[in-house]
Protein backbone atom coordinates (compact mmCIF):
# COMPACT_ATOMS: atom_id res chain seq x y z
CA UNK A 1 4.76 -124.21 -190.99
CA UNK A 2 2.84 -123.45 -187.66
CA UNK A 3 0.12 -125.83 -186.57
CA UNK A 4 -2.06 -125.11 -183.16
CA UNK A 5 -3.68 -128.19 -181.61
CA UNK A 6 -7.26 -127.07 -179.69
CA UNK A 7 -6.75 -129.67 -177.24
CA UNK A 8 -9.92 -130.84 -174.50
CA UNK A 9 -9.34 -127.90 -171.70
CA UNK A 10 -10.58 -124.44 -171.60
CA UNK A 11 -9.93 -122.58 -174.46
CA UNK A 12 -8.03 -119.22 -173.91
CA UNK A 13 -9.16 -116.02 -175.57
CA UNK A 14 -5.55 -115.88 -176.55
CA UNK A 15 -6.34 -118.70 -179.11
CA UNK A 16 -6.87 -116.19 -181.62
CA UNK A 17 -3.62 -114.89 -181.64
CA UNK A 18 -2.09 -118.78 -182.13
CA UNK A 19 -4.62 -119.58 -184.95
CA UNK A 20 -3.73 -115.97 -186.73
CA UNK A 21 -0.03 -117.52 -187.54
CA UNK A 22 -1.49 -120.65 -188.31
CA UNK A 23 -1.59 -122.68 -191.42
CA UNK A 24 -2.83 -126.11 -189.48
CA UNK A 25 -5.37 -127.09 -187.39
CA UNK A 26 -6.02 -129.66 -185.40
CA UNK A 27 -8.81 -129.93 -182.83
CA UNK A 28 -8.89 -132.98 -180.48
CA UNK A 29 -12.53 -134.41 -179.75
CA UNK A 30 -13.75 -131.61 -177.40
CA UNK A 31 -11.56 -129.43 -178.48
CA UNK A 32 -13.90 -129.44 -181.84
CA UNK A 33 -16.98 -128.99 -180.03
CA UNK A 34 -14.95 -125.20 -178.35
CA UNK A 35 -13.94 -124.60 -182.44
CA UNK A 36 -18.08 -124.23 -183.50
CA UNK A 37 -19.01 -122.70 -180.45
CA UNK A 38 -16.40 -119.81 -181.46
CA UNK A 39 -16.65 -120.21 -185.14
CA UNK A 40 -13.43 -121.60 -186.18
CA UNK A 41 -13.15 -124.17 -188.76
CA UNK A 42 -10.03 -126.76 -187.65
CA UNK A 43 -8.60 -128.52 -190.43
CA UNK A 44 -8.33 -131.90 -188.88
CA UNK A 45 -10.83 -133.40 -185.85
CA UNK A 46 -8.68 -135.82 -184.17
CA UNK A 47 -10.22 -138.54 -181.22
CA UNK A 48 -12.58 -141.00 -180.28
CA UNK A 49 -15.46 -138.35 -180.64
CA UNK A 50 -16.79 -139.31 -177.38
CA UNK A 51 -17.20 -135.87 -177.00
CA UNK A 52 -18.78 -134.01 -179.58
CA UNK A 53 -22.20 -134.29 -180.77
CA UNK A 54 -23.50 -135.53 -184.35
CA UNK A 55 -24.93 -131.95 -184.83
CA UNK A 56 -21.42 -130.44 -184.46
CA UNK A 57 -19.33 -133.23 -186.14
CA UNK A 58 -21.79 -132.61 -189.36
CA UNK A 59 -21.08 -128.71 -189.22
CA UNK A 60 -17.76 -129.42 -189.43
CA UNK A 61 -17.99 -132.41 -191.60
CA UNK A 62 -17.98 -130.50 -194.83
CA UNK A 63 -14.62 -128.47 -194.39
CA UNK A 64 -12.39 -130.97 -191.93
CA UNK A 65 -10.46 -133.97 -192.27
CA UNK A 66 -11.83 -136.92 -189.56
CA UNK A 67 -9.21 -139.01 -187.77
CA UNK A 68 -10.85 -141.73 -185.87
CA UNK A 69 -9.40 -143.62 -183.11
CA UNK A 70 -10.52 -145.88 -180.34
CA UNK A 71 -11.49 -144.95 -177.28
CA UNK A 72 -8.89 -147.37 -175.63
CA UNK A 73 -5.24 -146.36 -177.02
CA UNK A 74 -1.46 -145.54 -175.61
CA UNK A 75 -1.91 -142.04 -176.52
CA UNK A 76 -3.63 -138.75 -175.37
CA UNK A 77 -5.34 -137.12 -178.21
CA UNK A 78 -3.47 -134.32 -177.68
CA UNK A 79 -0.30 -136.83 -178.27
CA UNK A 80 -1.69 -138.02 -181.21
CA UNK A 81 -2.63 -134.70 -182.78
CA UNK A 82 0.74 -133.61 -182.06
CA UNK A 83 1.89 -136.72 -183.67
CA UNK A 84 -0.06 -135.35 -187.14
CA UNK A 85 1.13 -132.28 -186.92
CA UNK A 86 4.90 -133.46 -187.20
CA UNK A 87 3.82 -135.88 -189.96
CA UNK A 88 2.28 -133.03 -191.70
CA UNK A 89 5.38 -131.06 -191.88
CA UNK A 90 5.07 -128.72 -189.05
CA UNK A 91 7.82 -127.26 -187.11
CA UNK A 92 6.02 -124.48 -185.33
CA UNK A 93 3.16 -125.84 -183.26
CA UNK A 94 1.57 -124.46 -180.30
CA UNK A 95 -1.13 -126.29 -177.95
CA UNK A 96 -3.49 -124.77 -176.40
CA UNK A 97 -6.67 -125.81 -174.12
CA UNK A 98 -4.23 -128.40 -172.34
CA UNK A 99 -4.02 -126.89 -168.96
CA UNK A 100 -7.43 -127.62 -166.77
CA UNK A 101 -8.94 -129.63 -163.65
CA UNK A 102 -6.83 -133.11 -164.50
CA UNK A 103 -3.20 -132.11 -163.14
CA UNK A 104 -2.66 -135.97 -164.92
CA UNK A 105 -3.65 -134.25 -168.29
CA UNK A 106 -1.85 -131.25 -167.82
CA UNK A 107 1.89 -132.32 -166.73
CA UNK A 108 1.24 -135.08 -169.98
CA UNK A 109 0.52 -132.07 -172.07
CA UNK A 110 3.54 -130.07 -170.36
CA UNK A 111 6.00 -133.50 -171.06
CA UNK A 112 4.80 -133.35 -174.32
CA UNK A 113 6.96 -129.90 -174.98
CA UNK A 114 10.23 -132.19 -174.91
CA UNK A 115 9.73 -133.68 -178.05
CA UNK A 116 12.23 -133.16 -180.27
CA UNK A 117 11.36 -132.15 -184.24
CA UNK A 118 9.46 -128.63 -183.78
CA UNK A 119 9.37 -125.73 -181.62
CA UNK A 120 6.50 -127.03 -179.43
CA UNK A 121 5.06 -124.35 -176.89
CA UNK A 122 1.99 -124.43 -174.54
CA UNK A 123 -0.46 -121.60 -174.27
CA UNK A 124 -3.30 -121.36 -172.10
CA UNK A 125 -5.25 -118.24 -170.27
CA UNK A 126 -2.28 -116.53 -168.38
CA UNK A 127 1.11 -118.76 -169.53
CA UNK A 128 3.31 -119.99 -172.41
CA UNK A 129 5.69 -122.11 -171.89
CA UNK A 130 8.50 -124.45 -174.04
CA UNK A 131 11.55 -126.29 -173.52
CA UNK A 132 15.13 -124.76 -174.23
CA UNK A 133 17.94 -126.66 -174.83
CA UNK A 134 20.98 -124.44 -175.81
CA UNK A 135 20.51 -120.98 -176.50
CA UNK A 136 17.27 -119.04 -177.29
CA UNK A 137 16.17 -115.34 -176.97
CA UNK A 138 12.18 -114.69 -175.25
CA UNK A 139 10.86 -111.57 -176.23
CA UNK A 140 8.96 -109.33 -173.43
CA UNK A 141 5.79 -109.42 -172.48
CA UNK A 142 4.12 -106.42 -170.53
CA UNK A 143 3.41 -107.40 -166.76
CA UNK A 144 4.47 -110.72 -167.35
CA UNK A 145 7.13 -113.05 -165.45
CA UNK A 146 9.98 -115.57 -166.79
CA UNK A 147 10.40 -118.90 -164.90
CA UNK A 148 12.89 -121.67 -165.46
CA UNK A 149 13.02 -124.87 -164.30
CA UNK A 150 15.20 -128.04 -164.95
CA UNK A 151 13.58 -130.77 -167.77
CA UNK A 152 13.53 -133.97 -167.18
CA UNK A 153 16.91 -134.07 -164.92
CA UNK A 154 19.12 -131.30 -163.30
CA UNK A 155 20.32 -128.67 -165.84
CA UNK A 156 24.21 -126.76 -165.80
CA UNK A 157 25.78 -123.75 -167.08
CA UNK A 158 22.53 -121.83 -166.94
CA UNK A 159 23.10 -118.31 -168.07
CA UNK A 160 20.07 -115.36 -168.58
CA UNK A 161 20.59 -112.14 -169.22
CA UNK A 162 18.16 -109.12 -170.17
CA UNK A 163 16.03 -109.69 -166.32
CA UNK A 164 16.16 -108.28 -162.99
CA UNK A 165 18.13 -111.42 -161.89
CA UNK A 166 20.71 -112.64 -164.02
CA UNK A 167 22.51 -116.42 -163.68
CA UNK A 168 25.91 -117.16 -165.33
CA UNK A 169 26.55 -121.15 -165.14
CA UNK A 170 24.05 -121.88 -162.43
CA UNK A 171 23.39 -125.44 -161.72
CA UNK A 172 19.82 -126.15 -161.55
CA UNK A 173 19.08 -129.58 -160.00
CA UNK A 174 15.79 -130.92 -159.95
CA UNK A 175 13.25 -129.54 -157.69
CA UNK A 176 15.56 -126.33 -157.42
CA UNK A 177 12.90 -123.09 -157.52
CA UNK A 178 15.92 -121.11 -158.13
CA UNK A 179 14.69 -119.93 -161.48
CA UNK A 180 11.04 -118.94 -160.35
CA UNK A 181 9.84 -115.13 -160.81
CA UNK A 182 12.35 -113.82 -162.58
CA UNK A 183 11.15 -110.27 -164.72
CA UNK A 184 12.48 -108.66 -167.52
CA UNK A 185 14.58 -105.38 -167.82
CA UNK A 186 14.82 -105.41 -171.81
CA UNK A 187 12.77 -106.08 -174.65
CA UNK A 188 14.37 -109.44 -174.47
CA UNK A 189 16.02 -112.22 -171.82
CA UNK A 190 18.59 -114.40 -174.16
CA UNK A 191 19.06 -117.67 -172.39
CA UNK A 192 22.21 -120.34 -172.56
CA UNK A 193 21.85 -123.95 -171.30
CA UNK A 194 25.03 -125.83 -171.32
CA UNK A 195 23.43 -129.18 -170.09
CA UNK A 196 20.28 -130.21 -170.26
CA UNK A 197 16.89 -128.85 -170.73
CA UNK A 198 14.96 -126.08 -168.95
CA UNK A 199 11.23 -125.45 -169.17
CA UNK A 200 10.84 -121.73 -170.10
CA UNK A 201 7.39 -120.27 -168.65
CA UNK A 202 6.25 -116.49 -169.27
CA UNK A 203 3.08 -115.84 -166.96
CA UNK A 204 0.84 -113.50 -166.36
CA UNK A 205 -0.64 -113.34 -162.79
């Protein structure tokens, strides 16, 4: 099942083409109040609703499923949607309006791609990124370039094919900006990580 979370960050016209695959969503505080201004309906309104009016909580009171939490707590609301989206059986989910002005908020939402249980990927205005561990195969996009970078510790045996600069068992220790700016040649680039993790980023300039 794919879920999108609408976290508390700008909200990317791409949005439309997450929500079109899925069958959950969750909107988190603010993230509700960008949901009525475009006229989506999320399934669940996650938060401490510090952030959305009474007017807007009561359009979507009707049709969405209210999970209140403190305004104190361990846990972004973007954490804690994600949390209810694995509970609720998802194992697609894609976050989006998580990118913005607080680099804090942003590299929490990024760490939040190494959890294990779902493909998890991040999708703002001009990037999507997830985390590969093993193989995987990214598909093309037009005009668009393919980043990697070690995960949480160095990465080895890094192999890409399919883009203008190819690796076979590259060691990519942390900090290396070895796998920056890569493009594509094919439709796809089919990826092999021996050891570790890499964060996989396709953007758009």
């Amino acid at each position: 099942m794919t879920a999108v979370i609408v976290s508390g960050g700008a909200v990317p016209e791409r949005l439309f083409e997450a929500l079109s695959e899925a069958l959950l969503v969750v909107a988190c505080d603010s993230g509700a109040a960008a949901a009525v201004r475009l006229g989506l309906t999320p399934d669940i309104v996650l938060g401490d609703f510090d952030s959305i009016s009474i007017d807007e909580a009561g359009r979507l009171a009707p049709d969405a499923e209210f999970i209140a939490h403190p305004a104190r707590k361990d846990k972004t609301d973007t954490e804690l949607a994600l949390d209810v989206c694995l509970e609720r059986g998802a194992d697609d989910i894609i976050i989006t309006a998580a990118t913005g002005s607080r680099l804090d908020h942003s590299l929490a939402n990024v760490a939040l791609l190494g959890r294990s249980g779902a493909r998890i990927r991040l999708m703002d205005g001009t990037n999507i990124a997830e985390v590969v561990r093993g193989r995987a195969r990214i598909e093309r996009r037009d005009g668009a370039f393919l980043s990697l970078l070690p995960f949480g510790g160095g990465v080895s045996g890094v192999s890409v094919s399919g883009v203008k600069y190819p690796l076979s068992g590259a060691s990519l220790p942390v900090g290396a900006s070895l796998g920056v700016s890569n493009e594509f040649t094919g439709r796809f680039a089919d990826i092999n990580v021996e050891s570790g993790a890499l964060l996989v980023i396709i953007s758009r300039d």
